[in-house]
Protein backbone atom coordinates (compact mmCIF):
# COMPACT_ATOMS: atom_id res chain seq x y z
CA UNK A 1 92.53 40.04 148.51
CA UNK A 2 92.58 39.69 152.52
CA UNK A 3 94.92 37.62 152.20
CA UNK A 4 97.62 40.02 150.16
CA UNK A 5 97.07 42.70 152.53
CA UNK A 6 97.78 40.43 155.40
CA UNK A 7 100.89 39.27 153.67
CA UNK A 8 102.20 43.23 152.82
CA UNK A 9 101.44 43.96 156.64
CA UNK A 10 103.13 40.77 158.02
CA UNK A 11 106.10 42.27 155.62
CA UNK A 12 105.94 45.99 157.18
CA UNK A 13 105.66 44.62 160.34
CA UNK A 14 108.96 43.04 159.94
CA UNK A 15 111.20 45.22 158.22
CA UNK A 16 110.20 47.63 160.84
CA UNK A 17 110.98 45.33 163.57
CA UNK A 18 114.80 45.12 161.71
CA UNK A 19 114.97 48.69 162.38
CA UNK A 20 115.02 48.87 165.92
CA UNK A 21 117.70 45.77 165.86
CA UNK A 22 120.08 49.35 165.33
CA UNK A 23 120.12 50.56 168.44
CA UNK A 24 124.11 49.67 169.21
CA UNK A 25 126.57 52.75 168.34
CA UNK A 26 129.18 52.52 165.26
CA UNK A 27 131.96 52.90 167.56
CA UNK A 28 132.01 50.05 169.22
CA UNK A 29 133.04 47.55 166.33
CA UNK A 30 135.79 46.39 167.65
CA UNK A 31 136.27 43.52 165.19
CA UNK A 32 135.96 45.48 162.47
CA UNK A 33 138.70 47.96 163.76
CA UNK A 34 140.52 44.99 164.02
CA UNK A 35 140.21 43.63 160.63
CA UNK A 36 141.07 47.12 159.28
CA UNK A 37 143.82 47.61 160.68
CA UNK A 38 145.65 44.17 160.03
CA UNK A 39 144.32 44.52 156.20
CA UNK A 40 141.88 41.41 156.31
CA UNK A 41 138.91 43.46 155.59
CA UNK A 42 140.02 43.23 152.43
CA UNK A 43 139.93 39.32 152.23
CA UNK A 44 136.62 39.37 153.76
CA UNK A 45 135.29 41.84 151.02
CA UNK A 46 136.99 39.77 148.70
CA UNK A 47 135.88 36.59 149.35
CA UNK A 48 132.10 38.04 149.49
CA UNK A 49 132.64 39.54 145.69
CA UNK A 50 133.59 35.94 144.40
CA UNK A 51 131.01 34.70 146.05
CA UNK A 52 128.57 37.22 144.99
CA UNK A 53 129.91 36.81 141.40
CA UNK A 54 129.57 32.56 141.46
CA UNK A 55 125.73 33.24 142.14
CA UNK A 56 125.50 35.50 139.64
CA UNK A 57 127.31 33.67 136.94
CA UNK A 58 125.40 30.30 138.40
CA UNK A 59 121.56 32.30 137.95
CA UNK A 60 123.29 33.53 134.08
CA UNK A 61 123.65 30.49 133.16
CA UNK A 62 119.85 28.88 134.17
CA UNK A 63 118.52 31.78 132.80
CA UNK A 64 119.72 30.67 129.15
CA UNK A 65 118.95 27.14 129.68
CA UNK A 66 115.76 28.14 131.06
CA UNK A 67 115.69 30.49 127.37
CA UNK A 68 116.68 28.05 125.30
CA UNK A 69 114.55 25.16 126.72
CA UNK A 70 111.41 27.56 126.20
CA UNK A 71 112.48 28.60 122.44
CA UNK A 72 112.58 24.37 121.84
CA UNK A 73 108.78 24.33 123.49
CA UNK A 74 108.27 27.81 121.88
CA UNK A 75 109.32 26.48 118.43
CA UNK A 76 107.59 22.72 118.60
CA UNK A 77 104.36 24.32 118.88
């Protein structure tokens, strides 16, 4: 029991610690300004969706393998 509360503080302490990791002003991006303006902001975001949509499709497909393997222990029992 100590030792989950000193894991959920260890995790409070550092998602505060993320917050103060803030501090610079919105207006400054000067990359992103950059990227916006030349349209390849859009690539970016693009390239993170296909990404995003690989893992997904990748953690789909264990799931049912993981699914069917357990139905085949499930059902030899």
């Amino acid at each position: 029991m100590i030792k989950i509360k000193a894991f959920l503080l260890l995790i409070a302490v550092l998602c505060t610690c993320n917050l103060f990791a803030q501090n610079a002003p919105a207006a400054n991006v000067e990359m992103a300004d950059g990227m916006m303006a030349s349209g390849k902001i859009y690539v970016v975001v693009g390239v993170v969706l296909i990404i995003l949509a690989g893992l997904l499709l990748y953690l789909v497909s264990i799931d049912r393998k993981v699914t069917k393997m357990e139905n085949e222990m499930n059902k030899d029992k």
